[in-house]
N, C-alpha and C. Protein backbone atom coordinates (compact mmCIF):
# COMPACT_ATOMS: atom_id res chain seq x y z
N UNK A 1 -11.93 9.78 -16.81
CA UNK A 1 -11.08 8.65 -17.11
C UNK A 1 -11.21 8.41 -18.61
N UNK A 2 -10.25 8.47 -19.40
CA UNK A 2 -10.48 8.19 -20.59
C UNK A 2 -9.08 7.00 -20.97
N UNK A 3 -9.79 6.25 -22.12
CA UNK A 3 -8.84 5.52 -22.96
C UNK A 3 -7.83 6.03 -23.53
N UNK A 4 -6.39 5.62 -23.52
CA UNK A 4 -5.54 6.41 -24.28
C UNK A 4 -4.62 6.08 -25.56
N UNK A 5 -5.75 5.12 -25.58
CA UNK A 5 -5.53 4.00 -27.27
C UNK A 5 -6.58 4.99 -27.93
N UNK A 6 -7.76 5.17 -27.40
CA UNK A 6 -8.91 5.40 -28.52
C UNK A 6 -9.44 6.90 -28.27
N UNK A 7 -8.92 7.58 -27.12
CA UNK A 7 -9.59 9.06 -26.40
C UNK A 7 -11.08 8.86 -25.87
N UNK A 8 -11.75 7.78 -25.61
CA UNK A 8 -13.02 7.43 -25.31
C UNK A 8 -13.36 7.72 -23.75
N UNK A 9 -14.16 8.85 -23.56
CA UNK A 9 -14.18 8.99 -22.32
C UNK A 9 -14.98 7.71 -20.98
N UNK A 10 -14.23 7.37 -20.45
CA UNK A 10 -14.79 5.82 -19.90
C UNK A 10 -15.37 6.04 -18.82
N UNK A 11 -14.92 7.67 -17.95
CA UNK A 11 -16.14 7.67 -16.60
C UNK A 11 -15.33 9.33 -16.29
N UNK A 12 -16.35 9.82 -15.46
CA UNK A 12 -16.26 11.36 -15.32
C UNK A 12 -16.36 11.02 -13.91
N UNK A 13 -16.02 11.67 -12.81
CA UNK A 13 -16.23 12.54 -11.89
C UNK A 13 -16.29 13.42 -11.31
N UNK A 14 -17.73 13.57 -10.81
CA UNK A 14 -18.28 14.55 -10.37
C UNK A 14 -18.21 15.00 -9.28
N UNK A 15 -18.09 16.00 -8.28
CA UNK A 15 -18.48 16.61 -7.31
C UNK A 15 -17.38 17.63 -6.71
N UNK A 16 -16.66 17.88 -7.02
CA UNK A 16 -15.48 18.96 -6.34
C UNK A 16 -16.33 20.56 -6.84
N UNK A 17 -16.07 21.41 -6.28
CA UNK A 17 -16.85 22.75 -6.40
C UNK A 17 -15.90 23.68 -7.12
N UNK A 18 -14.19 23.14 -7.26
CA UNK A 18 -13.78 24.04 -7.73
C UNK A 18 -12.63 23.34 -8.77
N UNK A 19 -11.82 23.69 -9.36
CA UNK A 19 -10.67 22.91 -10.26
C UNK A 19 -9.92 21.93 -9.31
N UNK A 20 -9.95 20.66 -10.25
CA UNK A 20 -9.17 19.50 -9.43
C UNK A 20 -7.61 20.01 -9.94
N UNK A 21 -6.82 19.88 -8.57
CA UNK A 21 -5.10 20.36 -8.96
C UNK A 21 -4.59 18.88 -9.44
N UNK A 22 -4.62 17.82 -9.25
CA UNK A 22 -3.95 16.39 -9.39
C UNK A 22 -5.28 15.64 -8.53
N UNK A 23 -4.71 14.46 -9.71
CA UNK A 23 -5.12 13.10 -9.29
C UNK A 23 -4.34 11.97 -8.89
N UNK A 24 -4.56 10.98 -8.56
CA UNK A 24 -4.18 9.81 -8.71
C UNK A 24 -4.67 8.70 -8.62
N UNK A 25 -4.29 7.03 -9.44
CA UNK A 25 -5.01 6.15 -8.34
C UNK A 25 -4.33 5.66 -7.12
N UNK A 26 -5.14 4.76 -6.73
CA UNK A 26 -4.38 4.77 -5.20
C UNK A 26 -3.61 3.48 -5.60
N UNK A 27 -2.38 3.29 -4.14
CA UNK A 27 -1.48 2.25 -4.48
C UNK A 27 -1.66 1.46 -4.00
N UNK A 28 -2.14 1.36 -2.04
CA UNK A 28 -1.72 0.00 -1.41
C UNK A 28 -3.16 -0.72 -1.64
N UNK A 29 -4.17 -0.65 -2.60
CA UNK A 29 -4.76 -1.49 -2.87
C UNK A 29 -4.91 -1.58 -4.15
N UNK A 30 -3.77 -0.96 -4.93
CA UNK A 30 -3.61 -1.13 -6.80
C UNK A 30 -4.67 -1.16 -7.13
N UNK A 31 -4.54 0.69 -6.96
CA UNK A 31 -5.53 1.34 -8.35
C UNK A 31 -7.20 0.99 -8.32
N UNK A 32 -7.62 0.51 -7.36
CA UNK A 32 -8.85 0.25 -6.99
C UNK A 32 -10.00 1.88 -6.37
N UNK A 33 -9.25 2.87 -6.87
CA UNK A 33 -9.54 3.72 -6.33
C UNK A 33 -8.60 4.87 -6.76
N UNK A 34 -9.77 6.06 -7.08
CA UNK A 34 -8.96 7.92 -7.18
C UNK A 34 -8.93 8.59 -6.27
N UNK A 35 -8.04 9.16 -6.20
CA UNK A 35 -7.84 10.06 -5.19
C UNK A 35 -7.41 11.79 -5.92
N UNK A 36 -8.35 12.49 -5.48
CA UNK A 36 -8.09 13.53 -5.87
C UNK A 36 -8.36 15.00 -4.95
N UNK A 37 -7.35 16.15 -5.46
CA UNK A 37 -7.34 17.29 -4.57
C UNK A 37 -8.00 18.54 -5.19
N UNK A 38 -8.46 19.52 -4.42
CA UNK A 38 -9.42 20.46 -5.15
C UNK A 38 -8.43 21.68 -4.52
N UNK A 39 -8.98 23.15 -6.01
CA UNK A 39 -9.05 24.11 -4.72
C UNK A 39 -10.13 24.79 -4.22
N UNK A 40 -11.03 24.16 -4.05
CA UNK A 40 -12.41 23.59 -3.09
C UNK A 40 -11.74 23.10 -1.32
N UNK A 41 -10.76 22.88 -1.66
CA UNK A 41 -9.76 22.84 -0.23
C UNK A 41 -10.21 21.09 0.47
N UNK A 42 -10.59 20.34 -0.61
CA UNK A 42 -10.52 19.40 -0.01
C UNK A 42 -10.06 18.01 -0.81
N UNK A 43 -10.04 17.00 -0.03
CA UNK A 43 -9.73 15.37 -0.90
C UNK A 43 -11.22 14.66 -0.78
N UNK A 44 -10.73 13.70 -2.22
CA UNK A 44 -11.91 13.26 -2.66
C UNK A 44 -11.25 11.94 -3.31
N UNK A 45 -11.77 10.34 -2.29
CA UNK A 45 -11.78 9.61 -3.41
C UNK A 45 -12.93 8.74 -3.93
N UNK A 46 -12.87 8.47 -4.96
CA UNK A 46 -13.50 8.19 -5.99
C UNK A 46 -13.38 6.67 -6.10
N UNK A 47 -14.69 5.73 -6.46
CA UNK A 47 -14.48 4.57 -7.10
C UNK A 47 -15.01 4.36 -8.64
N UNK A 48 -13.86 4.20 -9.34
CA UNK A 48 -13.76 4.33 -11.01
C UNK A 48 -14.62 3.40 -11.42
N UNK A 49 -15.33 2.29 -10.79
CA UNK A 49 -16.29 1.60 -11.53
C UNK A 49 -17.69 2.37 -11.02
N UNK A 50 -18.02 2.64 -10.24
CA UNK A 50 -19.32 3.13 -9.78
C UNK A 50 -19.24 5.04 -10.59
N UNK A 51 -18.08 5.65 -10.64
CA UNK A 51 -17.70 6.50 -10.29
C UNK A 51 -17.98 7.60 -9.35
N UNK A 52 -18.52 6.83 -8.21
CA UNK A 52 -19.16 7.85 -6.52
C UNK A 52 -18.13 7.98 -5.89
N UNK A 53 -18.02 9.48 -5.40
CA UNK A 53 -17.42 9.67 -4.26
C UNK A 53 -17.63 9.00 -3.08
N UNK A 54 -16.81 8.27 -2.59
CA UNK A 54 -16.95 7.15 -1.43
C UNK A 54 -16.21 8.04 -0.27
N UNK A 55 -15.23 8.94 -0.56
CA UNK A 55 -14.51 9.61 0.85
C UNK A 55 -14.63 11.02 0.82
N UNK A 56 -14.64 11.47 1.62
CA UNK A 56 -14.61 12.98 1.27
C UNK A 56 -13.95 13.75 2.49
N UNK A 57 -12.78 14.45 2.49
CA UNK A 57 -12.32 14.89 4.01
C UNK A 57 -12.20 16.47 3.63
N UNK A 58 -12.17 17.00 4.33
CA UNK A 58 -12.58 18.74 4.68
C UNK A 58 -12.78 19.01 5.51
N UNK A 59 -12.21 20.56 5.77
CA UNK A 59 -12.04 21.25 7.58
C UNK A 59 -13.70 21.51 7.57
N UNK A 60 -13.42 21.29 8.81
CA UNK A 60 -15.31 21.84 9.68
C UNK A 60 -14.84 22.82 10.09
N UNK A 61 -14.00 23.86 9.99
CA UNK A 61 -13.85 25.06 10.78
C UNK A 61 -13.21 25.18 12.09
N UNK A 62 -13.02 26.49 12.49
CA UNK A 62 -12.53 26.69 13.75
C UNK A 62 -12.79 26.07 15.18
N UNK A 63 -13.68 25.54 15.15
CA UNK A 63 -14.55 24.82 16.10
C UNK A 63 -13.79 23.68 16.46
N UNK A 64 -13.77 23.05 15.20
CA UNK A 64 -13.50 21.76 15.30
C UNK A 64 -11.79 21.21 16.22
N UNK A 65 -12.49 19.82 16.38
CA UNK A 65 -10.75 19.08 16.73
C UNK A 65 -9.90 19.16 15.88
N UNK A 66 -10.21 18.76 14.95
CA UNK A 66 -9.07 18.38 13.62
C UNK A 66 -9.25 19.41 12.74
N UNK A 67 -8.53 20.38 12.61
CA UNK A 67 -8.64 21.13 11.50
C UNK A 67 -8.06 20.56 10.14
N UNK A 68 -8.60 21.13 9.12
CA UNK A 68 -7.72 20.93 7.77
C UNK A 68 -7.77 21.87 7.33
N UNK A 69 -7.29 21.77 5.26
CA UNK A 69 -6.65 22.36 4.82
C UNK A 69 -8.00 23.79 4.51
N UNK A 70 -7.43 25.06 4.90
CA UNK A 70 -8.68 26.02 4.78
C UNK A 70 -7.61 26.92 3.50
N UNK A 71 -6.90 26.81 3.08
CA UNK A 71 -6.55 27.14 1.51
C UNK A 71 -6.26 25.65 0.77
N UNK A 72 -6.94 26.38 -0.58
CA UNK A 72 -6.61 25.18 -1.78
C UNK A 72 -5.56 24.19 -1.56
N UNK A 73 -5.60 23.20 -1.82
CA UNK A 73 -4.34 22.26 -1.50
C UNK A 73 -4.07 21.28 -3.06
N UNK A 74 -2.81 21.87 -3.11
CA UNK A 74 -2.18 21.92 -3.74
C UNK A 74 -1.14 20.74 -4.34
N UNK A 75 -0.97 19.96 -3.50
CA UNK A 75 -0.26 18.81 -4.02
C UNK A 75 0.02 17.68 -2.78
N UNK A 76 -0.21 16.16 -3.20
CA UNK A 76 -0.69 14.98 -2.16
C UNK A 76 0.46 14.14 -2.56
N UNK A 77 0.62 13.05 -2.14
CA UNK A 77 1.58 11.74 -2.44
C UNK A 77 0.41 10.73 -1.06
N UNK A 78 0.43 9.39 -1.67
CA UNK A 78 -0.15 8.49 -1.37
C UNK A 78 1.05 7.52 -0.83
N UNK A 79 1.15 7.00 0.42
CA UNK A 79 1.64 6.17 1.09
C UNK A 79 1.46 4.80 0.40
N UNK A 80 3.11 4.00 0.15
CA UNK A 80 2.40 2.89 -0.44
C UNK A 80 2.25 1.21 -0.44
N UNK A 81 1.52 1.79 1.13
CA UNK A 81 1.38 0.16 2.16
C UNK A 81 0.18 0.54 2.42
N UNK A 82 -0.07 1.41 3.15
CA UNK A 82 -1.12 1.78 3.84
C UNK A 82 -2.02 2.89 3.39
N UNK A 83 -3.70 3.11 3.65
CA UNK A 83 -4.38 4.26 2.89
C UNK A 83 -4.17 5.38 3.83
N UNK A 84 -3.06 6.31 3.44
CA UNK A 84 -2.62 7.45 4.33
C UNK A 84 -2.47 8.33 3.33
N UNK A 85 -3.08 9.40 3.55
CA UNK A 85 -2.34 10.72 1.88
C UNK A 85 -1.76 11.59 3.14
N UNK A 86 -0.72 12.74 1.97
CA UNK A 86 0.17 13.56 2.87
C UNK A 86 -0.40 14.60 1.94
N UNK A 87 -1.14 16.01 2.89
CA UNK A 87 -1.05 16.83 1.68
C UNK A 87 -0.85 18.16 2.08
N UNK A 88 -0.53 19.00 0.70
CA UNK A 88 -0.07 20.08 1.50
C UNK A 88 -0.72 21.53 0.52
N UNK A 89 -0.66 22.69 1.11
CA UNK A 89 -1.49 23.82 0.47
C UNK A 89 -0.70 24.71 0.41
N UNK A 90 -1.23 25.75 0.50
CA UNK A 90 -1.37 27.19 -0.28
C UNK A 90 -0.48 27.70 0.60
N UNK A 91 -1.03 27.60 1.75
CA UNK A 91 -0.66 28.44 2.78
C UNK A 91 0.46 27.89 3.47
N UNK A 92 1.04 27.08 2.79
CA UNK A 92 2.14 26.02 3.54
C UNK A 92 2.00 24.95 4.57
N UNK A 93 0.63 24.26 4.92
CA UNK A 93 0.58 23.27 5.93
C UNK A 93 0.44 22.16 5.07
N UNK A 94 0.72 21.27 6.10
CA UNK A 94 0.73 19.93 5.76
C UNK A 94 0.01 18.85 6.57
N UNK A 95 -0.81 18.44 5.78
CA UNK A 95 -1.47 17.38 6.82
C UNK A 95 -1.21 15.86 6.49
N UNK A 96 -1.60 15.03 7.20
CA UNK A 96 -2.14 13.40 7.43
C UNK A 96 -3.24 13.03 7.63
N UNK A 97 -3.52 12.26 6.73
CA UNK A 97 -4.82 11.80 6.88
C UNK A 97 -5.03 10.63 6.56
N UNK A 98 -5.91 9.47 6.95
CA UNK A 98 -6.37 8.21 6.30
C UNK A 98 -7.49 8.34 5.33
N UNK A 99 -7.23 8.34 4.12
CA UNK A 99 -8.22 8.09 2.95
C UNK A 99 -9.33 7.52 2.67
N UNK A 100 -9.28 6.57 3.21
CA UNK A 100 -10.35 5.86 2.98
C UNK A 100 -11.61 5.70 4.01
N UNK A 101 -11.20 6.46 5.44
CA UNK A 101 -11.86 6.39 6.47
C UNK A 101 -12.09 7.86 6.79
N UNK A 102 -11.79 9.06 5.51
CA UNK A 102 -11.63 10.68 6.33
C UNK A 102 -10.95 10.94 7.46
N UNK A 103 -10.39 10.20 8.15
CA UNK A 103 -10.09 10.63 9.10
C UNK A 103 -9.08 11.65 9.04
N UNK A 104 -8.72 13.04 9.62
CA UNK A 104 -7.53 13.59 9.52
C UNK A 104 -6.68 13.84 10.80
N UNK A 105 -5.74 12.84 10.46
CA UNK A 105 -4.63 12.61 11.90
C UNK A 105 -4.08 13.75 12.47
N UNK A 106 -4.24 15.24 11.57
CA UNK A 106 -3.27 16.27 12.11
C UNK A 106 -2.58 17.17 11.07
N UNK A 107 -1.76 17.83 11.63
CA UNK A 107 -1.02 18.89 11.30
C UNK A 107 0.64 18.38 11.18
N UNK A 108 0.96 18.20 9.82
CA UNK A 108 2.14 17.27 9.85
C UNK A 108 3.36 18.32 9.95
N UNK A 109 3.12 19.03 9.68
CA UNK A 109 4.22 20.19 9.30
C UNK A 109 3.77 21.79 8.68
N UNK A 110 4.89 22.57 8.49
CA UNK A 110 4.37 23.86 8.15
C UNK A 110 5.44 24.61 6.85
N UNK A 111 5.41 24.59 6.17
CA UNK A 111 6.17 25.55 5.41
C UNK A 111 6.10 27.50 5.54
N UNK A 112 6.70 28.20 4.96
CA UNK A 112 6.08 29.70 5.55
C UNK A 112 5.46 30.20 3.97
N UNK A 113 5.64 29.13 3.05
CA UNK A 113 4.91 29.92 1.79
C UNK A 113 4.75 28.94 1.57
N UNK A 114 3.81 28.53 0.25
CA UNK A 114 2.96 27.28 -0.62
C UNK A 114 4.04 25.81 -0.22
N UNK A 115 3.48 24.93 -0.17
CA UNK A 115 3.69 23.31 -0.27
C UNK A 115 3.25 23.37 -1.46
N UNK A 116 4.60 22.85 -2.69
CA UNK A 116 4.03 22.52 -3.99
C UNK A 116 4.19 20.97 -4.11
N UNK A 117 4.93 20.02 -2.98
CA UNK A 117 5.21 18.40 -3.88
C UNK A 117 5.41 18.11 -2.40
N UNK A 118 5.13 16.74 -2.30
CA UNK A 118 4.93 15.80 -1.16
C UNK A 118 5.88 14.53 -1.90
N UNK A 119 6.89 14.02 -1.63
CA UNK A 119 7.63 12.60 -1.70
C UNK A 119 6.91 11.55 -0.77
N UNK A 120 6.50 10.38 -0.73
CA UNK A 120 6.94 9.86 0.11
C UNK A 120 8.05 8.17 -0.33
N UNK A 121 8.62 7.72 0.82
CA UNK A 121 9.56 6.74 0.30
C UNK A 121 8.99 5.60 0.35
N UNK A 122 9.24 4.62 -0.57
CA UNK A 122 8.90 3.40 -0.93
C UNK A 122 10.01 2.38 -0.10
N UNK A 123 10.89 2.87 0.57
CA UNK A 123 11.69 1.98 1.16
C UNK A 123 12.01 2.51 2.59
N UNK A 124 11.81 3.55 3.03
CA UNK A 124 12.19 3.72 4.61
C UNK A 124 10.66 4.57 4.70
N UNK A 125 10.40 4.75 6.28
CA UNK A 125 9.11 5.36 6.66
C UNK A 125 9.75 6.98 6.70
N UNK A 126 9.86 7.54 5.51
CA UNK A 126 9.89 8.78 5.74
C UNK A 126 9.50 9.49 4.36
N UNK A 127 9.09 10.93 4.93
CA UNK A 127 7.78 11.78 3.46
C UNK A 127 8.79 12.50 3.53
N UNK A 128 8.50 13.73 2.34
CA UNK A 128 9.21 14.92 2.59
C UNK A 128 8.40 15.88 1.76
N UNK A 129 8.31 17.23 1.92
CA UNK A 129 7.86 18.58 1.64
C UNK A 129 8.47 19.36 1.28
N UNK A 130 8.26 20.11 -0.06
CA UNK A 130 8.91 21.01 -0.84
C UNK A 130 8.49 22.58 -0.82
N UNK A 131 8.51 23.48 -0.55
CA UNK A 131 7.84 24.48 0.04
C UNK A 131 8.71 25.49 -1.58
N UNK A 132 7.72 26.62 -1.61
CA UNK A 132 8.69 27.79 -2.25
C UNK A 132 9.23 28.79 -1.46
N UNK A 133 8.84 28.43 0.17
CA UNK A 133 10.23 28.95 0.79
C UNK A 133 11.19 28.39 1.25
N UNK A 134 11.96 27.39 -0.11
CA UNK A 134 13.08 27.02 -0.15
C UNK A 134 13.32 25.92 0.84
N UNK A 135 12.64 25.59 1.58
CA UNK A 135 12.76 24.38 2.48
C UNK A 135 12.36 23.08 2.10
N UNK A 136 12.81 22.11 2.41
CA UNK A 136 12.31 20.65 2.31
C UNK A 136 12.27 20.24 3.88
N UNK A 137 10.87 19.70 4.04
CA UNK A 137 10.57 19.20 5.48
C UNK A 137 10.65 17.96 5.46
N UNK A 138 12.06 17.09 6.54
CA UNK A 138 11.49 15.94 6.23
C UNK A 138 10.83 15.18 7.68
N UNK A 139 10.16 14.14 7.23
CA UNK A 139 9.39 13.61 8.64
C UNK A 139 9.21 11.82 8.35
N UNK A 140 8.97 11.59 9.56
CA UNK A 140 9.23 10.19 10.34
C UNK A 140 8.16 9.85 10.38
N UNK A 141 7.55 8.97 9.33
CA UNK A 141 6.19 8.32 9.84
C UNK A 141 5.96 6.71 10.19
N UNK A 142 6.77 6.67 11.61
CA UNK A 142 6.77 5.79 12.11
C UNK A 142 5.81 6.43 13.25
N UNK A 143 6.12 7.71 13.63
CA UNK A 143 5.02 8.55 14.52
C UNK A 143 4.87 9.86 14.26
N UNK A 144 4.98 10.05 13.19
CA UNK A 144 4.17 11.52 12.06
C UNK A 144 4.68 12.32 12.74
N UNK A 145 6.11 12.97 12.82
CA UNK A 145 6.23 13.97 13.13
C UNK A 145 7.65 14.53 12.08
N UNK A 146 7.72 15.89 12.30
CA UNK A 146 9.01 16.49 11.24
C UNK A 146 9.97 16.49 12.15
N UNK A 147 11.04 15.63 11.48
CA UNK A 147 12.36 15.63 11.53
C UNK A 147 13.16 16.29 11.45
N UNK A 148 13.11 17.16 10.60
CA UNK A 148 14.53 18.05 10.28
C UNK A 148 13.99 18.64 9.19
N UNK A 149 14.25 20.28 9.03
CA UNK A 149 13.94 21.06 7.48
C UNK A 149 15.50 21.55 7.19
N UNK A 150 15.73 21.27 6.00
CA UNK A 150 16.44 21.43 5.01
C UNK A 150 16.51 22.89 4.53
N UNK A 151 17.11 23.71 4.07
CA UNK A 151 17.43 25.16 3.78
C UNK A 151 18.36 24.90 2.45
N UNK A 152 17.77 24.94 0.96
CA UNK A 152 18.50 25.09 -0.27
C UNK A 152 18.81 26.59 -0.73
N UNK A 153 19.25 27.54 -0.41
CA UNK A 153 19.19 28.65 -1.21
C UNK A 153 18.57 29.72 -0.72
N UNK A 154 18.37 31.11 -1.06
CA UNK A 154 17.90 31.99 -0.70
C UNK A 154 16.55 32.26 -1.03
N UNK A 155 16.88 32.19 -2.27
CA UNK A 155 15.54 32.79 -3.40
C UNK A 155 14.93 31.44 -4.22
N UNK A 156 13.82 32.02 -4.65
CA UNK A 156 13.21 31.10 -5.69
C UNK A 156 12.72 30.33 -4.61
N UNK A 157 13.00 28.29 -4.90
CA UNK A 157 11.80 27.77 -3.72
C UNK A 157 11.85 26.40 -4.82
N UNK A 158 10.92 25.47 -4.22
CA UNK A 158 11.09 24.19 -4.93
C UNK A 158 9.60 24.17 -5.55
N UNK A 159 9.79 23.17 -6.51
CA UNK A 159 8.70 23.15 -7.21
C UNK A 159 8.44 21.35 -7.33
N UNK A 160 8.99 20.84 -6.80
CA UNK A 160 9.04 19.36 -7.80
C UNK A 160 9.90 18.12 -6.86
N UNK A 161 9.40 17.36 -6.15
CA UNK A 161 10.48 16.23 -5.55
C UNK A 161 10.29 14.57 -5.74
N UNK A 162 10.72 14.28 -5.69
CA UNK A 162 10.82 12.27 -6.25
C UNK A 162 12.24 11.45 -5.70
N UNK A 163 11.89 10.44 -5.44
CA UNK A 163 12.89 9.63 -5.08
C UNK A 163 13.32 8.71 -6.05
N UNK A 164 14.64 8.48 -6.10
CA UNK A 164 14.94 7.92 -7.01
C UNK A 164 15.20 6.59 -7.30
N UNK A 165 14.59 6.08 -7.92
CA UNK A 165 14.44 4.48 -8.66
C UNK A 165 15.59 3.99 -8.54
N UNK A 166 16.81 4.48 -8.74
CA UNK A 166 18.06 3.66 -8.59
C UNK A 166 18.64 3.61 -7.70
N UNK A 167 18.89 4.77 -6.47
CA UNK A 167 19.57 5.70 -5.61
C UNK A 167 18.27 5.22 -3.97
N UNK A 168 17.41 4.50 -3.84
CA UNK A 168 16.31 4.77 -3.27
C UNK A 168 16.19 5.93 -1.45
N UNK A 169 17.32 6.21 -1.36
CA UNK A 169 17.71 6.62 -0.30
C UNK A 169 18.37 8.90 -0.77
N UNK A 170 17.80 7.97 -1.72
CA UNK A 170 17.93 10.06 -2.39
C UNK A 170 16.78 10.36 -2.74
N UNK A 171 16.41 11.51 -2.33
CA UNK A 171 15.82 12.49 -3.16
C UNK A 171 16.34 13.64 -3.85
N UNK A 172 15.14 14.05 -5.00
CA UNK A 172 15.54 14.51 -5.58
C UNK A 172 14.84 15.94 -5.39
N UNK A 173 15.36 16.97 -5.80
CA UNK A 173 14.11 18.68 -5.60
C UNK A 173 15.15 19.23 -6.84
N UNK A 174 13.57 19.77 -7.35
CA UNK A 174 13.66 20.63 -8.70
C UNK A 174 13.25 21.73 -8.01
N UNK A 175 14.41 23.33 -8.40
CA UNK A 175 13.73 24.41 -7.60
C UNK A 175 13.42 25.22 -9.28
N UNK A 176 12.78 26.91 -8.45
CA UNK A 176 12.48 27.50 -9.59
C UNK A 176 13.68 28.43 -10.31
N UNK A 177 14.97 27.82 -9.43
CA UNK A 177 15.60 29.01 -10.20
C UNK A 177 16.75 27.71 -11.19
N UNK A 178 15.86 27.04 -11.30
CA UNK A 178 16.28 25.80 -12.52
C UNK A 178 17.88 25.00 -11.47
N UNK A 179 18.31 24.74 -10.66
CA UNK A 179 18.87 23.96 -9.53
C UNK A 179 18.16 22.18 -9.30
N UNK A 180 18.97 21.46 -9.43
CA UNK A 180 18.34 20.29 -8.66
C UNK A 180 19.28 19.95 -8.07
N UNK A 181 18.50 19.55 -6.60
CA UNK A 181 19.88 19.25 -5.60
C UNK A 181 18.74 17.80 -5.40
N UNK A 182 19.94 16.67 -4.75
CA UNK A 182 19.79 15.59 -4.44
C UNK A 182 20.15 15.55 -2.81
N UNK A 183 19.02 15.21 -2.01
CA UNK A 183 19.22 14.96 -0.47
C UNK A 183 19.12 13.51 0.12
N UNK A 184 19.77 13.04 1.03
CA UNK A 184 19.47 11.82 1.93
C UNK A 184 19.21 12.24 2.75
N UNK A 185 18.07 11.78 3.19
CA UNK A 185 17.30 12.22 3.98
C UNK A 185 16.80 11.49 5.53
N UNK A 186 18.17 10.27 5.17
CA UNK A 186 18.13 9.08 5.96
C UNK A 186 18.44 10.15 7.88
């Protein structure tokens, strides 16, 4: 965490085993808290005054009930009522989970190549997933499940999605073959 008046480093955190891909702080309790993804294959949040890892969620393996993410994961979006992250990996899955309690609700969805961007909406209960095989997944989290996938194109794949501040009922996807298409996803 550093100052960005003065570059003063104000607190470090420690403990991920491998490069953090993104951070964030969290929303539905403003910023009282980091949340961050490894490709160590797991989430980690953080409290910026103590700076200790307080959560920590990661697959236990094949064994287990709840699996998670067993490739690097790659890109999260934070729900912003409730402590829920959406995240998604390498290998194209997507999970749910509650943040602040580890818990991981499941297997939200699947792409067939990398999950690079997670939306979720600030005005209706629905996320969406950007895959680079060209799909956008969208889903209903009124009871976490996928709704409908989207098919942009042949080639290339998305890299980038956000909803839009003015439009709140659009999204937006940046792909790699330089394309942005705008979806309702209502």
């Amino acid at each position: 965490l550093v100052n960005a008046l003065n570059g003063k480093v104000l607190a470090s955190f420690i403990g991920h085993e491998e490069e953090v891909l993104t951070a964030k702080f969290s929303i539905e309790d403003k910023g009282k808290h980091i949340v961050s993804v490894s490709a160590d294959k797991t989430i980690r949040v953080w409290s910026p005054i103590t700076q200790d890892c307080v959560t920590k969620i990661k697959s236990f393996g094949h064994g287990s009930k709840k699996l998670f993410h067993e490739k690097q994961i790659l890109c999260f979006a934070l729900h912003p009522e409730i402590p829920v992250v959406i995240s998604g990996d390498e290998e194209g899955k997507v999970y749910v989970s509650q943040y602040m309690t580890g818990e991981v609700n499941g297997i939200l969805g699947q792409h067939t190549d990398s999950c690079e961007s997670i939306a979720i909406s600030a005005t209706q209960p629905v996320a969406c997933s950007a895959g680079i095989d060209c799909k956008i997944n969208i889903y209903d989290l009124t009871n976490f499940t996928q709704r409908l996938t989207v098919t942009v194109g042949q080639f290339g794949g998305f890299t980038k999605l956000f909803w839009s501040s003015f439009f709140p009922n659009c999204l937006v996807a940046a792909s790699t073959m330089g394309d942005v298409s705008v979806i309702d996803p209502r």
